[in-house]
Protein backbone atom coordinates (compact mmCIF):
# COMPACT_ATOMS: atom_id res chain seq x y z
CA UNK A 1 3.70 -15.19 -69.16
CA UNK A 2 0.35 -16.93 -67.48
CA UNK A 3 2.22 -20.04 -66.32
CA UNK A 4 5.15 -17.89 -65.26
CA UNK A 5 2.15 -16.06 -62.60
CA UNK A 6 0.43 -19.28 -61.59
CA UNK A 7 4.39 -20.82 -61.07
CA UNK A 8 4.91 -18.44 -58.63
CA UNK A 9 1.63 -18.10 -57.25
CA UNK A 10 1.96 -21.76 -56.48
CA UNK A 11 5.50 -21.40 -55.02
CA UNK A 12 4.34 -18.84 -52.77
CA UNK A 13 1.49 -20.53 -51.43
CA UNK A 14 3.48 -23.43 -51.05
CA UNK A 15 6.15 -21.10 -48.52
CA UNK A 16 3.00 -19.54 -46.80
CA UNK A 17 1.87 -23.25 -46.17
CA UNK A 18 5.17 -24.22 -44.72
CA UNK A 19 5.27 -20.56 -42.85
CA UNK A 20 2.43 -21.28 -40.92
CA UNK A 21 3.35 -24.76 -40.12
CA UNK A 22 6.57 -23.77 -38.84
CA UNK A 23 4.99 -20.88 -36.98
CA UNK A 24 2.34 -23.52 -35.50
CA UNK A 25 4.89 -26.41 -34.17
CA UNK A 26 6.72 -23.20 -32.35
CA UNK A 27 3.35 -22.44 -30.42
CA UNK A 28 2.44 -26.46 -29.90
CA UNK A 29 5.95 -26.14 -28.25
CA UNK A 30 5.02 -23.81 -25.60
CA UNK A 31 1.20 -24.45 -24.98
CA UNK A 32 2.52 -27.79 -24.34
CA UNK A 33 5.00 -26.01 -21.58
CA UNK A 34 2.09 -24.23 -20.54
CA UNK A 35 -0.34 -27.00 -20.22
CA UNK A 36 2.19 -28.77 -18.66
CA UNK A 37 2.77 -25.77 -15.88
CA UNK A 38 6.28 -25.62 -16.86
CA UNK A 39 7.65 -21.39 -16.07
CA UNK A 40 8.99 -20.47 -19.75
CA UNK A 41 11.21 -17.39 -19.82
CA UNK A 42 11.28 -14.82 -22.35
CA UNK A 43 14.31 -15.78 -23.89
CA UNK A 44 13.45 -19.28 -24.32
CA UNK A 45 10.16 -18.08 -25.69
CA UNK A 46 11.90 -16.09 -27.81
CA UNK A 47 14.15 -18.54 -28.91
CA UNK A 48 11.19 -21.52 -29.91
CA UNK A 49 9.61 -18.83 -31.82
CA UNK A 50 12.87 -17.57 -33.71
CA UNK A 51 13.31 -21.38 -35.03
CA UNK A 52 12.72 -21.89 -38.42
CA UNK A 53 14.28 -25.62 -38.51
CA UNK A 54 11.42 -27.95 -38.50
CA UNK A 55 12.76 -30.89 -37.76
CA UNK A 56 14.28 -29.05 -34.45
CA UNK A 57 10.46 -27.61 -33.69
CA UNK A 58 9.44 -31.46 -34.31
CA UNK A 59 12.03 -32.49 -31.79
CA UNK A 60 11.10 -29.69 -29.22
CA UNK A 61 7.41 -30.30 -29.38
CA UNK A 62 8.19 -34.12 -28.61
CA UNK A 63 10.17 -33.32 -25.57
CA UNK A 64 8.02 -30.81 -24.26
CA UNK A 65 5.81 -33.54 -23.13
CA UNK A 66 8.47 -35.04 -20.87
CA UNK A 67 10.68 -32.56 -19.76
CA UNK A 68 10.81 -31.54 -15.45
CA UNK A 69 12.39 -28.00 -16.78
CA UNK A 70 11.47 -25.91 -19.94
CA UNK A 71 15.28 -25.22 -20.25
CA UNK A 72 15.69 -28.95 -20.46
CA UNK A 73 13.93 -28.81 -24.19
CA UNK A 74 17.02 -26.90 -25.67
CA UNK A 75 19.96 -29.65 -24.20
């Protein structure tokens, strides 16, 4: 029964871990927008922070450093 506890104690860890690394690549997105002085709108806001793919947010955050347009990210 122990192992059984630490096994999932581990796995959930392990999803909290990869959580807030998803969560974090969706807010490196759009401070780099923002740094940038790109105009975000809600619904693309809305739509970096609903992503849960992180090889998209990966993608996203490496385009948001060249983009003219913050709508530009998503084509």
């Amino acid at each position: 029964m122990t192992g059984n506890v630490f096994r999932y104690a581990s796995e959930a860890r392990a999803r909290g871990v990869r959580e807030g690394r998803i969560e974090g690549q969706a807010e490196g997105v759009l401070l780099v927008l923002e740094g940038r002085g790109l105009t975000v709108s809600s619904d693309e806001c809305e739509r970096v922070l609903a992503c849960t793919d992180p090889e998209r947010l990966r993608e996203w955050l490496t385009r948001a450093g060249t983009v003219g347009a913050s709508a530009e990210l998503f084509r």
